[in-house]
Protein backbone atom coordinates (compact mmCIF):
# COMPACT_ATOMS: atom_id res chain seq x y z
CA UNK A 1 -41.09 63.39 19.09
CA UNK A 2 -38.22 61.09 20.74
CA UNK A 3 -35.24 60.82 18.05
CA UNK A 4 -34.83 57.70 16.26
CA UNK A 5 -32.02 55.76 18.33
CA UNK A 6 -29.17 54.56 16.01
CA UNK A 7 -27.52 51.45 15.93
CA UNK A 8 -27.80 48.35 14.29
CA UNK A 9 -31.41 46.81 13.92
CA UNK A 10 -31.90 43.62 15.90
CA UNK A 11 -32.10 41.02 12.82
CA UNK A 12 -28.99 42.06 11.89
CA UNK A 13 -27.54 41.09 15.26
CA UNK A 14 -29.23 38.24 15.71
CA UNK A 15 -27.73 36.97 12.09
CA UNK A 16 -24.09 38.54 13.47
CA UNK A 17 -24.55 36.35 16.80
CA UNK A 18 -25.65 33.28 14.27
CA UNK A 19 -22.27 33.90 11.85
CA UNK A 20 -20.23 33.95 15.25
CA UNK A 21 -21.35 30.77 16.49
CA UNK A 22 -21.24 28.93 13.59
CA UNK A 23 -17.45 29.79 13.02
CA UNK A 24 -17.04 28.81 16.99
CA UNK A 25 -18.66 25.65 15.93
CA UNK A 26 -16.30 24.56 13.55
CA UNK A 27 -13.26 26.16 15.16
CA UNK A 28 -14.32 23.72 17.90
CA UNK A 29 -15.05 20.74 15.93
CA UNK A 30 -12.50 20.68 13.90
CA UNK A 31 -9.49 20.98 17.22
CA UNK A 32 -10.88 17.74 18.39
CA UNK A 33 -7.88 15.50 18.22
CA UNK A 34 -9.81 11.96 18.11
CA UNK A 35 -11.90 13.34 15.12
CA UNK A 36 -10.65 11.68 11.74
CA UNK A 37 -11.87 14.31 8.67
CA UNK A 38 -15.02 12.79 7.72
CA UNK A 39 -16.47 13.76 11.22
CA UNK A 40 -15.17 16.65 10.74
CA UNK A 41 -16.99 17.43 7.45
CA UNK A 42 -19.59 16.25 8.77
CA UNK A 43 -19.79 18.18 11.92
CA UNK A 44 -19.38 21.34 9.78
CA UNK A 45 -22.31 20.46 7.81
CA UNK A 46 -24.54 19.97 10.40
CA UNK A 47 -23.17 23.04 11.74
CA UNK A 48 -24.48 25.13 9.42
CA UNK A 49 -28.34 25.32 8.94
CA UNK A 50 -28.72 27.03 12.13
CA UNK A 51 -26.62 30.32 10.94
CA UNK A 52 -28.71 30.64 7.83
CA UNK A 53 -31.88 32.64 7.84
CA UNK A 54 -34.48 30.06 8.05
CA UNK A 55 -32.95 27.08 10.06
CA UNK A 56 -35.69 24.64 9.81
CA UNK A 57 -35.61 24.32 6.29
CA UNK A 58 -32.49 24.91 5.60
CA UNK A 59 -30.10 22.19 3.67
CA UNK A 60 -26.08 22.22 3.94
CA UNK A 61 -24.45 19.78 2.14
CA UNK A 62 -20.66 19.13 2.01
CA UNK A 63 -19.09 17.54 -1.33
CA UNK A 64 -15.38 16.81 -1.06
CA UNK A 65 -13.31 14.38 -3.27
CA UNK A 66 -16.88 12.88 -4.24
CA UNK A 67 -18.28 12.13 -0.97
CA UNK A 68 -20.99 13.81 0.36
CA UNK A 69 -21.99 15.06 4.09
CA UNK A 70 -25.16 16.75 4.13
CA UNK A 71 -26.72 18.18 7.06
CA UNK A 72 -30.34 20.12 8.21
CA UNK A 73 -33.15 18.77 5.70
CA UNK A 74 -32.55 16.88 2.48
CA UNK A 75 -31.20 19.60 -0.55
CA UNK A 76 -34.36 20.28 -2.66
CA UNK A 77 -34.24 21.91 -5.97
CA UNK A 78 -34.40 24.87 -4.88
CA UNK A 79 -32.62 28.29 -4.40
CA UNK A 80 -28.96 27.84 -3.58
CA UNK A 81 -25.68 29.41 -2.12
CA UNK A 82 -22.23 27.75 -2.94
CA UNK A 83 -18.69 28.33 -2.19
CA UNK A 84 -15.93 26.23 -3.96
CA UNK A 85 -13.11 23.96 -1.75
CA UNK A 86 -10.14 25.07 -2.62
CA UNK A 87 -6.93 23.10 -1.44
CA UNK A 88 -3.76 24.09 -2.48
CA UNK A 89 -5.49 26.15 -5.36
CA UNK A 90 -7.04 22.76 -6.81
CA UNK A 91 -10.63 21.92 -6.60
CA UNK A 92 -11.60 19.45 -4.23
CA UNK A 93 -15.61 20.24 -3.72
CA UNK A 94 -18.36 22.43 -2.89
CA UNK A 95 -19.79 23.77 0.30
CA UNK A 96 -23.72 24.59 -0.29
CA UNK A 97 -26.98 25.91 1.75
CA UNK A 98 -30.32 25.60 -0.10
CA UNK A 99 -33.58 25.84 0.63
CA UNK A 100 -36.93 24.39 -0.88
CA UNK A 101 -38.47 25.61 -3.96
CA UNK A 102 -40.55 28.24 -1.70
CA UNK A 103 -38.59 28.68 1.41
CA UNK A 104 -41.02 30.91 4.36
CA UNK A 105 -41.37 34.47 4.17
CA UNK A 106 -38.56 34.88 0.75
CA UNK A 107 -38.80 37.79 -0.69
CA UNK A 108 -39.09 37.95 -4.37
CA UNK A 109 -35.69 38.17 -5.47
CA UNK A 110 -33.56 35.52 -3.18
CA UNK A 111 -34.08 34.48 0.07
CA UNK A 112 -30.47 34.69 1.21
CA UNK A 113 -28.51 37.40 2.70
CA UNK A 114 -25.01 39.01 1.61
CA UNK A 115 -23.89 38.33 4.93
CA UNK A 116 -24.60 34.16 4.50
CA UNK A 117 -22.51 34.18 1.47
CA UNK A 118 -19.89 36.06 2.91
CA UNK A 119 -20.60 33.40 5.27
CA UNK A 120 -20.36 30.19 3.02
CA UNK A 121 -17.06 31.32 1.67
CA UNK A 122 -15.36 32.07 4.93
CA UNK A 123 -16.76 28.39 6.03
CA UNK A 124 -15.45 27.06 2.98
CA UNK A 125 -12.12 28.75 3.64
CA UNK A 126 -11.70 27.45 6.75
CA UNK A 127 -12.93 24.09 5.97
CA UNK A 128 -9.93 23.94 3.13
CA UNK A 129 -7.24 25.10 5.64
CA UNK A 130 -8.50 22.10 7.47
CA UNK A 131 -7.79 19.49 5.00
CA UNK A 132 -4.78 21.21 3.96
CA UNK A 133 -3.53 21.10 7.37
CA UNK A 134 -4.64 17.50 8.01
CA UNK A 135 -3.28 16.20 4.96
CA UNK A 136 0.18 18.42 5.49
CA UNK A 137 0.30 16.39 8.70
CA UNK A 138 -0.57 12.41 7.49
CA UNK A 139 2.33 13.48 4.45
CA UNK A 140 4.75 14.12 7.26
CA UNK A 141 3.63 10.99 9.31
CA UNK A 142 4.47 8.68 6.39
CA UNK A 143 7.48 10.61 5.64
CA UNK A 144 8.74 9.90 8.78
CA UNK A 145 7.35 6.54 8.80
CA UNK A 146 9.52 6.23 5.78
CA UNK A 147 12.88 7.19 7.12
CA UNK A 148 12.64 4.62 9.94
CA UNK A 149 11.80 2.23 8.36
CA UNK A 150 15.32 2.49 5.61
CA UNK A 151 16.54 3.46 8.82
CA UNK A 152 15.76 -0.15 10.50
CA UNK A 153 16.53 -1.46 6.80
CA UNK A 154 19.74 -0.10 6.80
CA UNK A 155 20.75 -1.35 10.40
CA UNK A 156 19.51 -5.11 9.57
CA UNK A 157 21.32 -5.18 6.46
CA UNK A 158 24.58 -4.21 8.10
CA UNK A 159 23.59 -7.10 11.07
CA UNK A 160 22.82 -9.35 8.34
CA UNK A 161 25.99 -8.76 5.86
CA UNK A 162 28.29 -9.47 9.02
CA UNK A 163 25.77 -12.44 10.19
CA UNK A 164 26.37 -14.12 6.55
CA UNK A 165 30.64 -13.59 6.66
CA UNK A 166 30.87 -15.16 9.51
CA UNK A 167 28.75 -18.14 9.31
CA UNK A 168 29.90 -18.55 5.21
CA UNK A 169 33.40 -20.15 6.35
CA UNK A 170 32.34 -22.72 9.26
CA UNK A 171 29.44 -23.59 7.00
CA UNK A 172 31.18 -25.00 4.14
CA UNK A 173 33.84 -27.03 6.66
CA UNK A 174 30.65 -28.33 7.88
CA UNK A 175 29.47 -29.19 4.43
CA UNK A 176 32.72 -30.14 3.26
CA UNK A 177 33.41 -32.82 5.87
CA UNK A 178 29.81 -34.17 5.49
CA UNK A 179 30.53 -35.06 2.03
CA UNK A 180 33.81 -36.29 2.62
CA UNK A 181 32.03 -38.43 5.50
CA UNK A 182 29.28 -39.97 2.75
CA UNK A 183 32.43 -41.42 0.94
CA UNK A 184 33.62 -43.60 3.88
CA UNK A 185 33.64 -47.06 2.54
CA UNK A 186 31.54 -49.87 4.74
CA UNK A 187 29.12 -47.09 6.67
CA UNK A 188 26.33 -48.17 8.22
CA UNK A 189 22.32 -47.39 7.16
CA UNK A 190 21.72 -45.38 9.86
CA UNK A 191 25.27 -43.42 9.62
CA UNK A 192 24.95 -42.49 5.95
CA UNK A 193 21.05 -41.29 7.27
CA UNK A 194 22.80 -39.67 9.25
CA UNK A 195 25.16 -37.46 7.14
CA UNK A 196 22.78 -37.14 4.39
CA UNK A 197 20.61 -34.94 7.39
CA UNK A 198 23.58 -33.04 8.21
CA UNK A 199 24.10 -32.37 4.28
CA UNK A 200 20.83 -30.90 4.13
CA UNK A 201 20.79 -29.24 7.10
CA UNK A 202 23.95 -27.72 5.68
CA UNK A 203 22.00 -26.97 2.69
CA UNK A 204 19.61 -24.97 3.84
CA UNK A 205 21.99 -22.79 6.32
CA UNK A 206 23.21 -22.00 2.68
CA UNK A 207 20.29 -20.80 1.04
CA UNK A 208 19.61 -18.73 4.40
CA UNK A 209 22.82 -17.01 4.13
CA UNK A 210 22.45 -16.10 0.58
CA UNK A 211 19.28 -14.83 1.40
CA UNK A 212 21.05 -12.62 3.71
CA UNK A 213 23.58 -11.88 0.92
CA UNK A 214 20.81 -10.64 -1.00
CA UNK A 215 19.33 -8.76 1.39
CA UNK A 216 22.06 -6.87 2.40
CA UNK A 217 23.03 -6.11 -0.83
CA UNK A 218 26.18 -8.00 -1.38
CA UNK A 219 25.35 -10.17 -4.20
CA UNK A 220 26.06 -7.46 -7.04
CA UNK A 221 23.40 -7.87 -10.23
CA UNK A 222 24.05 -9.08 -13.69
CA UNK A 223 21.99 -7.40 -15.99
CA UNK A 224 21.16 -8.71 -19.10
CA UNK A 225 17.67 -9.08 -21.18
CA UNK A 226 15.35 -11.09 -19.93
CA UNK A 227 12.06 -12.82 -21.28
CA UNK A 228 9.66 -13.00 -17.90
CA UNK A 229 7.44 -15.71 -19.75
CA UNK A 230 10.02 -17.97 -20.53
CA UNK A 231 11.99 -17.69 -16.83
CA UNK A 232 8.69 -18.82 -15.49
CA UNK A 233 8.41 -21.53 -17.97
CA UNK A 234 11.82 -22.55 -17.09
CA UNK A 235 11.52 -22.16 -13.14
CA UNK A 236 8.26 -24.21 -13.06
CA UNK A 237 10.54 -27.42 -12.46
CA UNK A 238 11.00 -26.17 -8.87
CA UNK A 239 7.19 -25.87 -8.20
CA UNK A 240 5.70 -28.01 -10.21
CA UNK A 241 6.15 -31.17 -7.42
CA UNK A 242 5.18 -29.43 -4.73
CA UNK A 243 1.74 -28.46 -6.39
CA UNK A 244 1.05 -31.88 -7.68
CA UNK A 245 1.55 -32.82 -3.28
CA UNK A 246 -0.15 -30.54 -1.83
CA UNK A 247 -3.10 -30.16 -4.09
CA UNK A 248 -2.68 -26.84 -5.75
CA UNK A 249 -3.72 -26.45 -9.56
CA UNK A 250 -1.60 -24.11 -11.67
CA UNK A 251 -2.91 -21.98 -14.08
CA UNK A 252 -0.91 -19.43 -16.68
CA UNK A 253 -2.19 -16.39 -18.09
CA UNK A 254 1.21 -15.15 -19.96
CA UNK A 255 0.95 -12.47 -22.52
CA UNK A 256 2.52 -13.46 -26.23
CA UNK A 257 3.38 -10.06 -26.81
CA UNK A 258 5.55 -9.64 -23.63
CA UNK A 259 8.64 -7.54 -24.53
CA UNK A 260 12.14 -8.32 -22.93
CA UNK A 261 13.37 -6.38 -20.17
CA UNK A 262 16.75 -5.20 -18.53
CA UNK A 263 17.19 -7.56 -15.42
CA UNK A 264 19.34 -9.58 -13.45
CA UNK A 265 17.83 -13.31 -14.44
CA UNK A 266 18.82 -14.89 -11.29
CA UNK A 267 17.31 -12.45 -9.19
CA UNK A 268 14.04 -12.51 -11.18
CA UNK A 269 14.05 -16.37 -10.84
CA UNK A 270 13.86 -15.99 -6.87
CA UNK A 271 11.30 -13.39 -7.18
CA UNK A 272 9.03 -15.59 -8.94
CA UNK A 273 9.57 -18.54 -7.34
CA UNK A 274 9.72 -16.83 -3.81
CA UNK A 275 6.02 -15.78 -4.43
CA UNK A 276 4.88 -18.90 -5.88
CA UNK A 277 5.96 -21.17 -2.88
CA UNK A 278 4.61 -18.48 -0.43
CA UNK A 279 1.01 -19.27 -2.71
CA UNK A 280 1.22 -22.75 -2.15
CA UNK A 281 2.37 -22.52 1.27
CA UNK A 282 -0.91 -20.24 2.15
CA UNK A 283 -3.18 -23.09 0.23
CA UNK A 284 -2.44 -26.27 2.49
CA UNK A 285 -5.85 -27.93 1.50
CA UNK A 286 -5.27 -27.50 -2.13
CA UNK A 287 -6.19 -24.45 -4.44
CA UNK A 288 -5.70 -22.70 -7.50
CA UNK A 289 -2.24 -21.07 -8.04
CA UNK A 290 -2.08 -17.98 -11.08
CA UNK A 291 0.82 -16.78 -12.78
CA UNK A 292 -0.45 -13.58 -15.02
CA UNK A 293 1.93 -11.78 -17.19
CA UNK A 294 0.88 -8.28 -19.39
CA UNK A 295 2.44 -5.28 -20.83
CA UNK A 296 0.78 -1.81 -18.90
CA UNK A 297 2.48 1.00 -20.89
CA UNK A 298 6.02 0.91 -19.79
CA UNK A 299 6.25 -1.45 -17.46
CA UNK A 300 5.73 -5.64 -17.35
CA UNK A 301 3.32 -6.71 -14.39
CA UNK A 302 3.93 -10.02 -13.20
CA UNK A 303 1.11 -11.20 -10.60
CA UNK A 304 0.81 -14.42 -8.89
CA UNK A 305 -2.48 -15.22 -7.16
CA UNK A 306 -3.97 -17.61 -4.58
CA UNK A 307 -7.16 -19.49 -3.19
CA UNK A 308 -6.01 -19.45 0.01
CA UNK A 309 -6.46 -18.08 3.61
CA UNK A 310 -5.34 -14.94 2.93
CA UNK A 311 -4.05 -12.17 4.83
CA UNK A 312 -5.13 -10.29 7.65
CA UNK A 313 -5.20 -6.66 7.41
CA UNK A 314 -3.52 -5.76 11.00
CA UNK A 315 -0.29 -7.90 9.63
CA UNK A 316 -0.67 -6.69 5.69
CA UNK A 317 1.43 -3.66 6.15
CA UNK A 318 4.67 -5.98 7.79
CA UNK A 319 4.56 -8.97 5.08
CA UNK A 320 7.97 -7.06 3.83
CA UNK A 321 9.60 -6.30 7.06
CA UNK A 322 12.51 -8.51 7.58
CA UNK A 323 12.68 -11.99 9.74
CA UNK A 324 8.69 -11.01 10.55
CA UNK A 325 6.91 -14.07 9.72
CA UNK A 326 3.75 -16.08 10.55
CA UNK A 327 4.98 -19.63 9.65
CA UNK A 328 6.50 -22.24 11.73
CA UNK A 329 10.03 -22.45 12.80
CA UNK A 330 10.88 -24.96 10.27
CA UNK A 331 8.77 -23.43 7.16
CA UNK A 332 10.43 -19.96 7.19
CA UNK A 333 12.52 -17.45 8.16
CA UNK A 334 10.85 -14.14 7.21
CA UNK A 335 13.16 -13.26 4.58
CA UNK A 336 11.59 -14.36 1.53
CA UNK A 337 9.15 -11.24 0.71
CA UNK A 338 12.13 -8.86 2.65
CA UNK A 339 14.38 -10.24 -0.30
CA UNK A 340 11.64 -10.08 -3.33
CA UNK A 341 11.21 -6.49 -2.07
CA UNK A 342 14.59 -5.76 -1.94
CA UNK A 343 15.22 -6.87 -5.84
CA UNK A 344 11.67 -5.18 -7.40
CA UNK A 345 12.94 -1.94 -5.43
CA UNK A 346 17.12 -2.23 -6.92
CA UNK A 347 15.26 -3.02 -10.52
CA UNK A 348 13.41 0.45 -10.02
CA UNK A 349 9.82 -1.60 -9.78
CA UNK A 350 7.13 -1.94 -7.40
CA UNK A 351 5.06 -4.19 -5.43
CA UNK A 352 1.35 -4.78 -4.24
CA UNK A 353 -0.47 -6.93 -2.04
CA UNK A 354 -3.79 -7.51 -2.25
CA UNK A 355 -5.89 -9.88 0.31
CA UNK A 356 -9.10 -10.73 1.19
CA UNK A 357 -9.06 -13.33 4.62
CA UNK A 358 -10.42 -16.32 3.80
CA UNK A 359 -10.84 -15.84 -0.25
CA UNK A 360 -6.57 -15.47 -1.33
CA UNK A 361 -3.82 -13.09 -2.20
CA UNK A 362 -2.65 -10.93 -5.02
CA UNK A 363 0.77 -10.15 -5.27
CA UNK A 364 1.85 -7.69 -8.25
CA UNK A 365 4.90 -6.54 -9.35
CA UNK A 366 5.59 -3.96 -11.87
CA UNK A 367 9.24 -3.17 -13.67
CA UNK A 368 9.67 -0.92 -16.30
CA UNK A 369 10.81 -2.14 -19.48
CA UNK A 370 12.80 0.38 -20.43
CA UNK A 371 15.42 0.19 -17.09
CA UNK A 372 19.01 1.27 -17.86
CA UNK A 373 21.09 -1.17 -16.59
CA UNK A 374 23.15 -0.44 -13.22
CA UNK A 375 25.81 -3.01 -14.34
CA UNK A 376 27.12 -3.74 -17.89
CA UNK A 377 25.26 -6.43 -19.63
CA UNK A 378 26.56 -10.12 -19.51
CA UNK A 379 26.88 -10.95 -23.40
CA UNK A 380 26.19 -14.63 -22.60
CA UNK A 381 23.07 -14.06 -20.94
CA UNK A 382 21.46 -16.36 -18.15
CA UNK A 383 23.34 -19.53 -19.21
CA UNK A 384 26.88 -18.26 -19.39
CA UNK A 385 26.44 -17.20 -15.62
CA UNK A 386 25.85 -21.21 -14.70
């Protein structure tokens, strides 16, 4: 008789040669540059019926963070092998194979190998160090993204501090003169039409500059305690005409219970009222304008909502950048949300757009209640600063 050769059987390399290319499979889909991680998950799970031990009826499915990518047959009740996603030793999902309830040829016992589970969690394994990676990489991307942009802050602040000194002076001799001008006895119609343009004018070079002011930091706050329902009560003088004109209807939804907060009033005033002429702005055929007010745990939220056109999501993430604005020469300079952002962010808050083209815009803010304050209290509170 010949001696029995030795060596491993066949199946067992033909399940080796199936474990190999299954890891090459993944090792290849997941390098592909282009490929965002949901085709990648889902490349993996297709990947893998063909390495199990009866590919045709075979199921893989892929559950991470509550989506699912599933690939081979639908997964049956049936027999099952599973291998928990493990990122950063937190749960994230499962990676399973299954088979129906009576899979070909099974043996009595299970119809999956030692190998395929071995398998499974090396797959699993490899499909964590993928996320983590991928994830490790989008942190550092907005990291960076996040330096540049205080960077750019920082640089236009210091443009627009110096921009505001040295307009501030020749500004009010401009002003100055123009009111001394309106006092001339025996002008004419047109004349006095004529000074009262270069008044306003004037005016509004003002406003821009302390704008700028405020932008750049250079208007120090004055915190006292402030009550957010009745600063909007009080402010609503400033709206309320330009509503009636263009159409809007206002609607409140302040909370009774609203506690006081630590604030600089002034600042808080321009907040509001920055957002609420930005709302009417965005509703030139008329619309309905909210003001909300609540308590969420620590902090006050303060929303103001529109009916209008809304914004598009390619120019969402630069509404705050500053002098970046879609309006017309004459309706803005792009400083308005740069300046509300500025003030939620110095009062330790936060802000949130929300906007759906063609059906309006959200805009939240959120300050905690409980701020220290950065400068000592002003005992007279918002009046005693007029």
């Amino acid at each position: 008789m010949n001696p029995r050769k030795s060596g491993p059987r066949p199946s067992a390399l033909r399940e080796r040669v199936k474990e190999l290319t299954c890891l090459y499979a993944i090792a290849q889909i997941s390098s592909r540059p282009t490929a965002n991680l949901e085709e990648v998950l889902q490349g993996v799970a297709d990947s893998l019926p063909p390495a199990w031990r009866f590919p045709s009826v075979a199921a893989a499915q892929i559950v991470f963070d509550g989506k699912v990518f599933s690939g081979g047959r639908r997964l049956s009740a049936g027999p099952r092998q599973k291998a928990a996603l493990l990122v950063r030793g937190v749960s994230r999902g499962v990676v399973q194979i299954g088979y129906p309830a009576r899979p070909p040829r099974s043996r009595p016992r299970s119809p999956f190998l030692d190998e395929e589970q071995r398998l499974l969690d090396e797959v699993a394994r490899q499909v964590s160090l993928i996320v983590d990676r991928r994830e490790t990489a989008a942190e550092q991307e907005r990291l960076q993204a996040k330096f540049r942009h205080a960077d750019r802050l920082a640089t236009i602040g210091q443009l627009a501090a110096g921009v505001a000194h040295e307009l501030n002076e020749p500004l009010g001799a401009i002003l100055g003169f123009a009111q001394l001008l309106a006092k001339t006895p025996r002008l004419t119609v047109q004349a006095r039409s004529d000074i009262g343009r270069i008044e306003a004018s004037a005016l509004h070079a003002r406003e821009v500059i302390r704008q700028l002011r405020t932008f750049a930091r250079q208007t120090p706050p004055r915190d006292t305690r402030v009550n957010v329902n009745r600063l909007i009560q009080e402010s609503a003088g400033i709206w309320l005409p330009r509503c009636e004109t263009e159409g809007v209807r206002l609607e409140y939804a302040l909370d009774e219970n609203l506690p006081e907060i630590v604030a600089d009033d002034g600042q808080l005033r321009q907040v509001v009222t920055n957002l609420v002429v930005n709302a009417v702005q965005a509703m030139p055929e008329g619309g309905l304008l909210r003001i909300e007010t609540a308590r969420e745990d620590d902090s006050l939220r303060l929303a103001v909502c529109d009916t209008g056109g809304g914004i598009s999501p390619d120019i969402l993430p630069r509404i705050f950048d500053p002098f970046f604005t879609t309006k017309d020469v004459d309706q803005g300079t792009g400083l308005g949300l740069a300046v509300v952002h500025g003030i939620v962010s110095g009062h330790q808050g936060k802000i949130a757009v929300e906007s759906t083209p063609g059906h309006g815009t959200r805009v939240t803010v959120r300050l905690p209640i409980n701020r220290p304050p950065d400068h000592p209290p002003n005992p007279g509170g918002a009046d005693a600063q007029a």
